[in-house]
N, C-alpha and C. Protein backbone atom coordinates (compact mmCIF):
# COMPACT_ATOMS: atom_id res chain seq x y z
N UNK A 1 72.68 59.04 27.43
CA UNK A 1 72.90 59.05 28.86
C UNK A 1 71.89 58.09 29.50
N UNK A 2 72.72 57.28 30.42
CA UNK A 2 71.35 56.49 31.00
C UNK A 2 70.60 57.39 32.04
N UNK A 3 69.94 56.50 32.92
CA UNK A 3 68.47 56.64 33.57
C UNK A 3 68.74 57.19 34.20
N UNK A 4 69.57 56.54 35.08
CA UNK A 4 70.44 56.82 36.42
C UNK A 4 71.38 57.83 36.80
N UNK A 5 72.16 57.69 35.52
CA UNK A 5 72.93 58.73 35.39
C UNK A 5 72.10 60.58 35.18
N UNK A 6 70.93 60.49 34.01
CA UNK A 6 70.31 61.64 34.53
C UNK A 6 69.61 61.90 35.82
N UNK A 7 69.35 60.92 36.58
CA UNK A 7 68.28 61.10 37.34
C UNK A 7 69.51 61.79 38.72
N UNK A 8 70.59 61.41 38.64
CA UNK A 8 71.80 61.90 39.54
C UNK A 8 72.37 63.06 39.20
N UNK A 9 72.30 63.40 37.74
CA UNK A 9 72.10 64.81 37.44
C UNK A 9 70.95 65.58 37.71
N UNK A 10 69.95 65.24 37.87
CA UNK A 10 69.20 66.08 37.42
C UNK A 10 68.80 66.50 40.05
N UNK A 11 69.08 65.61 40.60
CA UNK A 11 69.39 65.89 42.11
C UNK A 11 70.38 66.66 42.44
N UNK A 12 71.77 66.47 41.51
CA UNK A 12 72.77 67.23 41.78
C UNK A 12 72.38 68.82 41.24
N UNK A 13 71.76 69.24 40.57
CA UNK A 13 71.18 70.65 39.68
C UNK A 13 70.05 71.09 40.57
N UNK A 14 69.52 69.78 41.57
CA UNK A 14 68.20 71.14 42.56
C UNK A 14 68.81 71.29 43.60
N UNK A 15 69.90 70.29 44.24
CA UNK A 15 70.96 70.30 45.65
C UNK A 15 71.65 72.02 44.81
N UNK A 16 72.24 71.99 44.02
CA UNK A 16 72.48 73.56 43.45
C UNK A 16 71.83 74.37 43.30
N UNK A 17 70.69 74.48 42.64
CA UNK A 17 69.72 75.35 43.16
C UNK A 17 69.44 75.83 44.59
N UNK A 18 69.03 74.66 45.31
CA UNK A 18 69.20 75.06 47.12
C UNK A 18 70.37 76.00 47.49
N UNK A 19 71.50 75.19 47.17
CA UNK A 19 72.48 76.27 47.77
C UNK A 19 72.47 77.40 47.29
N UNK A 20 72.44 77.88 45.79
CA UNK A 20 72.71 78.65 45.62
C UNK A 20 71.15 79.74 46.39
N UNK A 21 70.11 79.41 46.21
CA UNK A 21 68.94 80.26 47.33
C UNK A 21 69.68 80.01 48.44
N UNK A 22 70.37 79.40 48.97
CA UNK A 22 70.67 79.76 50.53
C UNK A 22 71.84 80.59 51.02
N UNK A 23 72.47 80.50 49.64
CA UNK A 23 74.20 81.61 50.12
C UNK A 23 73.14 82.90 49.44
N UNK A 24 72.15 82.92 48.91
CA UNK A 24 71.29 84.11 48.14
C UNK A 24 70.76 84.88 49.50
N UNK A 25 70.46 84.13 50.27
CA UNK A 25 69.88 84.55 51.58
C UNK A 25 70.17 85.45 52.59
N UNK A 26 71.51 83.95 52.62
CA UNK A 26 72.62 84.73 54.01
C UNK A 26 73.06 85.82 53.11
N UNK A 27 73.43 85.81 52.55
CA UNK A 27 73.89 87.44 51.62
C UNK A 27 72.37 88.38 51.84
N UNK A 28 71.12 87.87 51.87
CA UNK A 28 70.31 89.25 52.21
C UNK A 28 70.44 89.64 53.57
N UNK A 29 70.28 88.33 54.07
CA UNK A 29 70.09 88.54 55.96
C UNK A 29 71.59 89.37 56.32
N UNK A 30 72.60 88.90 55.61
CA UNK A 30 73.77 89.83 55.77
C UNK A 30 73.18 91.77 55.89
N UNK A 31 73.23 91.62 54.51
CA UNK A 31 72.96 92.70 54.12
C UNK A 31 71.79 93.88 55.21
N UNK A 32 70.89 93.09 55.19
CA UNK A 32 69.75 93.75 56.11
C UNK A 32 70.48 93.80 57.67
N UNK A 33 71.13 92.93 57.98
CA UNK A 33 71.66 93.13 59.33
C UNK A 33 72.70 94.25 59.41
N UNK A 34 73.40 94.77 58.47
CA UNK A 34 74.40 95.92 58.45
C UNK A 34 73.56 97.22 58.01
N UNK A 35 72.20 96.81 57.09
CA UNK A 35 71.44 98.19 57.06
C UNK A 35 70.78 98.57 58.56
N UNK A 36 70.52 97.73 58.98
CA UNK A 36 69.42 98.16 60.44
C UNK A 36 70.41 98.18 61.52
N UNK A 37 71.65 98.37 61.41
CA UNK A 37 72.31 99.00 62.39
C UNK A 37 73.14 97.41 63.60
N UNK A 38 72.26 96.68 63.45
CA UNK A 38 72.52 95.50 64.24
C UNK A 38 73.94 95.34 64.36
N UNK A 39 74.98 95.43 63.82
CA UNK A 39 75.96 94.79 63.40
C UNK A 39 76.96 95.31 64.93
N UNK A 40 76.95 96.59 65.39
CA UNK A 40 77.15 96.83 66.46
C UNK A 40 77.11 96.18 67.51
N UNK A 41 75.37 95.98 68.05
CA UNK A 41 74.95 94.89 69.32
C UNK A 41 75.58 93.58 69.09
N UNK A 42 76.10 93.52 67.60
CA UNK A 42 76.18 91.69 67.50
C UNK A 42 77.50 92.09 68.13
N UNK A 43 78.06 92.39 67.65
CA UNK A 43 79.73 92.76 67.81
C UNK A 43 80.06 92.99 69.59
N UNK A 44 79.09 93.57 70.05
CA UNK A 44 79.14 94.25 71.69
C UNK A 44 78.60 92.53 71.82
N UNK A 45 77.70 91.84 71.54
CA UNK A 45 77.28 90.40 72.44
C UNK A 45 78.90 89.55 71.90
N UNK A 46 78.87 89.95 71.00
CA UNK A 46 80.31 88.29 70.70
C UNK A 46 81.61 88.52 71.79
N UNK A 47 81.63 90.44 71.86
CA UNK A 47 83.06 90.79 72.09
C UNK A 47 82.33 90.07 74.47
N UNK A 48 81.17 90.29 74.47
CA UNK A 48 80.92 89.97 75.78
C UNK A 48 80.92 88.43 76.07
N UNK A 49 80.36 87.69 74.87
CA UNK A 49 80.57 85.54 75.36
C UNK A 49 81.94 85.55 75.05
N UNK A 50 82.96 86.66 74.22
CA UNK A 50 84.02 86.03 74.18
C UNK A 50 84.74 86.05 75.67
N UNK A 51 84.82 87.28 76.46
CA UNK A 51 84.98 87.14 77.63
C UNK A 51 84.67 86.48 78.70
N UNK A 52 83.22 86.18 78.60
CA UNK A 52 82.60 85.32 79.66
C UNK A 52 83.55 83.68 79.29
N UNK A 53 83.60 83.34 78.15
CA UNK A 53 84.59 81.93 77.90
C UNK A 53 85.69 82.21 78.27
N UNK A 54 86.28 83.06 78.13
CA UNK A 54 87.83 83.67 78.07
C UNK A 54 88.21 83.26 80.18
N UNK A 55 87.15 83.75 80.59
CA UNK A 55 87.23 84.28 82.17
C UNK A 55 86.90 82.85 82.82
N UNK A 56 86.33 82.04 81.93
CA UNK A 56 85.64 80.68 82.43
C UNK A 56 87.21 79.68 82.68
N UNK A 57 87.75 80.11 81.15
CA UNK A 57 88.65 78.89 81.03
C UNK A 57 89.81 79.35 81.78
N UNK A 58 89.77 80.76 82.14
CA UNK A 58 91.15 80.66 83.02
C UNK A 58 90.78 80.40 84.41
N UNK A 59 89.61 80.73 85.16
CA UNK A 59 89.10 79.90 86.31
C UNK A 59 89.01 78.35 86.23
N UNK A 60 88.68 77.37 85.03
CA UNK A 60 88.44 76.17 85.45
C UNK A 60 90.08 76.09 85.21
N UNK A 61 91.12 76.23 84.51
CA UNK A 61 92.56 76.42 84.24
C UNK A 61 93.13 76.14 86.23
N UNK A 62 92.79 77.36 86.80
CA UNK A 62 93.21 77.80 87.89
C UNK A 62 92.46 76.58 88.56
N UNK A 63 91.69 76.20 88.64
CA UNK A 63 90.63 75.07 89.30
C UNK A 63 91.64 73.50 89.46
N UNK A 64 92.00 73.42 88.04
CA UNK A 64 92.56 72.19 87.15
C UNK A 64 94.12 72.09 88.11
N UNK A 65 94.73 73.25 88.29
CA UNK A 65 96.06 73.71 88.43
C UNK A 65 96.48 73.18 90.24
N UNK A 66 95.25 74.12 90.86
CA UNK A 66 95.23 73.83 92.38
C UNK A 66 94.72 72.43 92.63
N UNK A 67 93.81 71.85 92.04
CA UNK A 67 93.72 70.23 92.71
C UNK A 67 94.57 69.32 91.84
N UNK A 68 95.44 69.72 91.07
CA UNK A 68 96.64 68.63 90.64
C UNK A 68 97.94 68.88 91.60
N UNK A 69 98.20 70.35 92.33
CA UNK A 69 99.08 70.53 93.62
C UNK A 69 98.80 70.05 94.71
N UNK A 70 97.43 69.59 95.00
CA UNK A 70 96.32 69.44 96.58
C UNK A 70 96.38 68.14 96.38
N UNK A 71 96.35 67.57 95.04
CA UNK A 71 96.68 65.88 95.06
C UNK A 71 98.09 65.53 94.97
N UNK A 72 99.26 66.00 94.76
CA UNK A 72 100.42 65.85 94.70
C UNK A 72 100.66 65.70 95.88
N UNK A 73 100.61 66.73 96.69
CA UNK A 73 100.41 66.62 98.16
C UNK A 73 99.80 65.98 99.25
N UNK A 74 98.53 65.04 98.29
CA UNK A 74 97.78 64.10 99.44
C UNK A 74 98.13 62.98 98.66
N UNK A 75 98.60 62.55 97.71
CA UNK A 75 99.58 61.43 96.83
C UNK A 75 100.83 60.81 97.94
């Protein structure tokens, strides 16, 4: 095997190592976040920005809607 060729193996085997410690991780931080109860508050904050976006986009929607009628009309 040449030089190069190990030396591109041997980056591709610690880039694997990394990942594999980092999906090792999120699998603890997982884990610890469903033991300490968290998983609830996360769930109550996502289910609340999903609304706050939800309520945004049908106001800028409604926003978008009335000044394309208000310019039709001053067109």
């Amino acid at each position: 095997m040449s030089k190069e060729k190990r030396k591109v193996n041997e980056i591709v085997d610690s880039e694997d190592n990394k990942t594999d410690f980092l999906i090792k991780r999120v699998e603890d931080l997982h884990d610890e976040i469903y033991k300490n109860g968290y998983s609830e508050r996360i769930e109550k904050n996502t289910l609340r920005v999903k609304g706050i976006l939800w309520g945004l986009g049908v106001l800028f929607t409604a926003i978008l809607s009335f000044g394309a009628g208000y310019l039709t009309k001053v067109i």
